[in-house]
Protein backbone atom coordinates (compact mmCIF):
# COMPACT_ATOMS: atom_id res chain seq x y z
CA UNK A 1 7.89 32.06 3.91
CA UNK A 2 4.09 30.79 4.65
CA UNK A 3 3.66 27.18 3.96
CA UNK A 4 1.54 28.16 0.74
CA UNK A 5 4.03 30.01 -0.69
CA UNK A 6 6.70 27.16 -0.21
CA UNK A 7 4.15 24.87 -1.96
CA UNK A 8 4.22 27.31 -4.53
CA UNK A 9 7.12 27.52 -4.96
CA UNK A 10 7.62 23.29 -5.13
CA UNK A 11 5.29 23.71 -7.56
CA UNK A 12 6.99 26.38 -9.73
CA UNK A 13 10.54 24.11 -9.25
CA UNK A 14 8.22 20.98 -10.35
CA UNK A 15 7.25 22.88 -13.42
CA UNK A 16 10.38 23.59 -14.49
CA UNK A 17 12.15 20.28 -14.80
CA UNK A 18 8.99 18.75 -16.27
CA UNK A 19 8.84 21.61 -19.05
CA UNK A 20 5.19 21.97 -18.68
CA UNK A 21 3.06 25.15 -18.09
CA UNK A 22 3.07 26.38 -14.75
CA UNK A 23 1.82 24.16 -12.14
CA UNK A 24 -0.31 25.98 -9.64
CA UNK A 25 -2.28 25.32 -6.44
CA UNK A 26 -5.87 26.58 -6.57
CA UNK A 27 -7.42 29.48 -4.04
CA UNK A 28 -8.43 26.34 -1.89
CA UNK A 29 -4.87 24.91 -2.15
CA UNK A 30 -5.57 22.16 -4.69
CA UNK A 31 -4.24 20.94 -8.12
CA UNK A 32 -5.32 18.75 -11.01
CA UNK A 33 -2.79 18.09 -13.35
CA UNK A 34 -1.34 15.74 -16.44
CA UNK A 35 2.06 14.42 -16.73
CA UNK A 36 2.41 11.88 -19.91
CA UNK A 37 -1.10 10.91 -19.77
CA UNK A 38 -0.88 9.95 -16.09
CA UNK A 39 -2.94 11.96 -14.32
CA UNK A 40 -2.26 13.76 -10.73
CA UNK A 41 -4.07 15.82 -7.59
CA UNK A 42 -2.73 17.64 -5.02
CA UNK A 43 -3.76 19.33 -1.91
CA UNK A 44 -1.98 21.41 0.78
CA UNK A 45 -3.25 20.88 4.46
CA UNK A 46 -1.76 23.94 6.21
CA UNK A 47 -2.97 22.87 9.23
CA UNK A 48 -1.20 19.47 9.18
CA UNK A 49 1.74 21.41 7.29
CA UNK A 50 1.65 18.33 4.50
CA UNK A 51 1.39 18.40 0.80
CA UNK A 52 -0.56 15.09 -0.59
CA UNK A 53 0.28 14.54 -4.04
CA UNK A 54 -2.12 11.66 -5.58
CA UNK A 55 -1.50 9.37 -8.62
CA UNK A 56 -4.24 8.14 -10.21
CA UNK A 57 -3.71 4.10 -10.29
CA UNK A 58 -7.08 3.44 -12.10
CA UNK A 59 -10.52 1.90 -11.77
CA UNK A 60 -10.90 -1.20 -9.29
CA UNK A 61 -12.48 -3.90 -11.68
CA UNK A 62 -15.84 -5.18 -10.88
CA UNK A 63 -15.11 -8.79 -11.77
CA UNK A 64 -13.41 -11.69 -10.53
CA UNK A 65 -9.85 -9.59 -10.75
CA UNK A 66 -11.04 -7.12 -8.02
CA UNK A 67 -9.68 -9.47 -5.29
CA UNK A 68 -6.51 -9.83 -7.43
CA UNK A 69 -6.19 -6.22 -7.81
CA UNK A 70 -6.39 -5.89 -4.01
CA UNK A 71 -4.14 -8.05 -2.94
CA UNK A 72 -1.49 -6.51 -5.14
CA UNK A 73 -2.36 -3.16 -3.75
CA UNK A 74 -1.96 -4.61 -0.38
CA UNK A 75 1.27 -6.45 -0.77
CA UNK A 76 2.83 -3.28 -1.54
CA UNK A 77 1.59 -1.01 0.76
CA UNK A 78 3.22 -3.66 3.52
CA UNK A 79 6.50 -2.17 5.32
CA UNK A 80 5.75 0.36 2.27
CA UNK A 81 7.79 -2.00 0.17
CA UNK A 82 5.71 -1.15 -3.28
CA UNK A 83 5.15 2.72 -2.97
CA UNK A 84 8.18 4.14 -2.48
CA UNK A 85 7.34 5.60 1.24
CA UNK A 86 3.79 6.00 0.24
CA UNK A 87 0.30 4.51 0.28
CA UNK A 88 -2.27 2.97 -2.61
CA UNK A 89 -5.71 3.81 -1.83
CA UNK A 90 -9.11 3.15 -3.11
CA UNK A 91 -11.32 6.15 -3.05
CA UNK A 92 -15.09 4.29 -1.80
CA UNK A 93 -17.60 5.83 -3.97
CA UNK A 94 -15.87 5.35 -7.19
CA UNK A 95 -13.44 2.38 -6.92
CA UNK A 96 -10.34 4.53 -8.28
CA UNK A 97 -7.27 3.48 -6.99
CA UNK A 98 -4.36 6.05 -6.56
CA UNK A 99 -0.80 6.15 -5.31
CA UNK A 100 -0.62 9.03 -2.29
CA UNK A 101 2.85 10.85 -1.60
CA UNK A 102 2.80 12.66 1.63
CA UNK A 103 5.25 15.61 1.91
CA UNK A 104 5.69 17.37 5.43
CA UNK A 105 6.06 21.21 4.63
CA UNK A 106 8.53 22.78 4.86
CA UNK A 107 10.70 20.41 3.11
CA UNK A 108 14.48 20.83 4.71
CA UNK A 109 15.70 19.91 0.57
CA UNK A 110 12.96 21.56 -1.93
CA UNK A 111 15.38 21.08 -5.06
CA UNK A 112 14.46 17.06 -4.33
CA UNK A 113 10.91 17.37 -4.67
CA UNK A 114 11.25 17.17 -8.79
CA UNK A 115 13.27 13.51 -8.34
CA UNK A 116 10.56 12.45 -5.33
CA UNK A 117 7.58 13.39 -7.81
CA UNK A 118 9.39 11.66 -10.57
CA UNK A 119 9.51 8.58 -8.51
CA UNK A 120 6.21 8.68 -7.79
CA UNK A 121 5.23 9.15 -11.15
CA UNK A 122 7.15 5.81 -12.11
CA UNK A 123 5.29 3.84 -9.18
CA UNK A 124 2.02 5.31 -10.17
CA UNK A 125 2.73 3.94 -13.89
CA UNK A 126 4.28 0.83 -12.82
CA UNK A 127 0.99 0.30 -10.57
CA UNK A 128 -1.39 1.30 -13.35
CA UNK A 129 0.44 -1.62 -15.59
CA UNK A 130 0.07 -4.11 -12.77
CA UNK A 131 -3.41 -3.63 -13.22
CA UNK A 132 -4.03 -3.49 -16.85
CA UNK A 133 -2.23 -6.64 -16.83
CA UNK A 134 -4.54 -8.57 -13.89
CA UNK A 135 -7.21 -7.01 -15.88
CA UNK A 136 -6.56 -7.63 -19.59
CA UNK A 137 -7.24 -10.91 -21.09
CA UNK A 138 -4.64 -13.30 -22.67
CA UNK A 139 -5.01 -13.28 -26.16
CA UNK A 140 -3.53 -16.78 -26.76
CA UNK A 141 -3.26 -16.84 -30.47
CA UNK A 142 -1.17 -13.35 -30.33
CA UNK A 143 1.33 -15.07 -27.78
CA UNK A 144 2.41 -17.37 -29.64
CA UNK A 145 5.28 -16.85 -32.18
CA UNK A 146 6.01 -19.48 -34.58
């Protein structure tokens, strides 16, 4: 089995616990998908035999919670204590922030790689809360129950 076809094939296994439509690697061996809003890429390097699944985090605020935001991002990426073996990234030109998974191909257990994409999904959510909370002003007067 080519390392495309086992990707496929992750894919195809991936599909079928989420119940979604058939997840599928492009001609150039990329995806873009959805998963409850949260929103995913992938791309297969044959050449390095990996599989990079990426969870987008969010946007990087421009104001004062940037360095915040940061620091978060940084605390967990140390000793990978935050990412669940992976690594939050900020892509330059844009300021998103995602979650990256990296699988080596061929995995020795493919019937995991539905659990190890769920717990990425979780991380990537968790993350994307972290965030909206730095982010997302206080409103006092809602706080407070009398």
């Amino acid at each position: 089995m080519t390392l495309r076809e086992h990707a496929d094939s992750l894919f195809a296994l991936l599909s079928s616990k989420l119940g979604e439509g058939s997840l599928k690697l492009d001609n150039a061996g990329s995806a873009l998908f959805s998963v409850g809003g949260t929103v995913f890429a992938a791309a297969l390097a044959e050449e390095a035999e990996t599989l990079v699944v990426s969870g987008l985090i969010g946007q990087l605020p421009a104001d004062g919670n940037r360095e915040r935001c940061l620091r978060e991002f940084a605390q967990a990426n140390f000793n990978w204590g935050g990412t669940g073996g992976g690594a939050i990234g900020l892509e330059r030109e844009t300021d998103l922030v995602y979650l990256h998974q990296r699988f080596f191909l061929p995995l020795r257990a493919p019937e995991e790689f539905p659990g190890r994409f769920a717990e990425q999904l979780t991380l990537t959510r968790h993350w994307t809360r972290v965030m909206e909370d730095i982010t997302t002003p206080l409103n006092i007067a809602s706080a407070i129950r009398v």
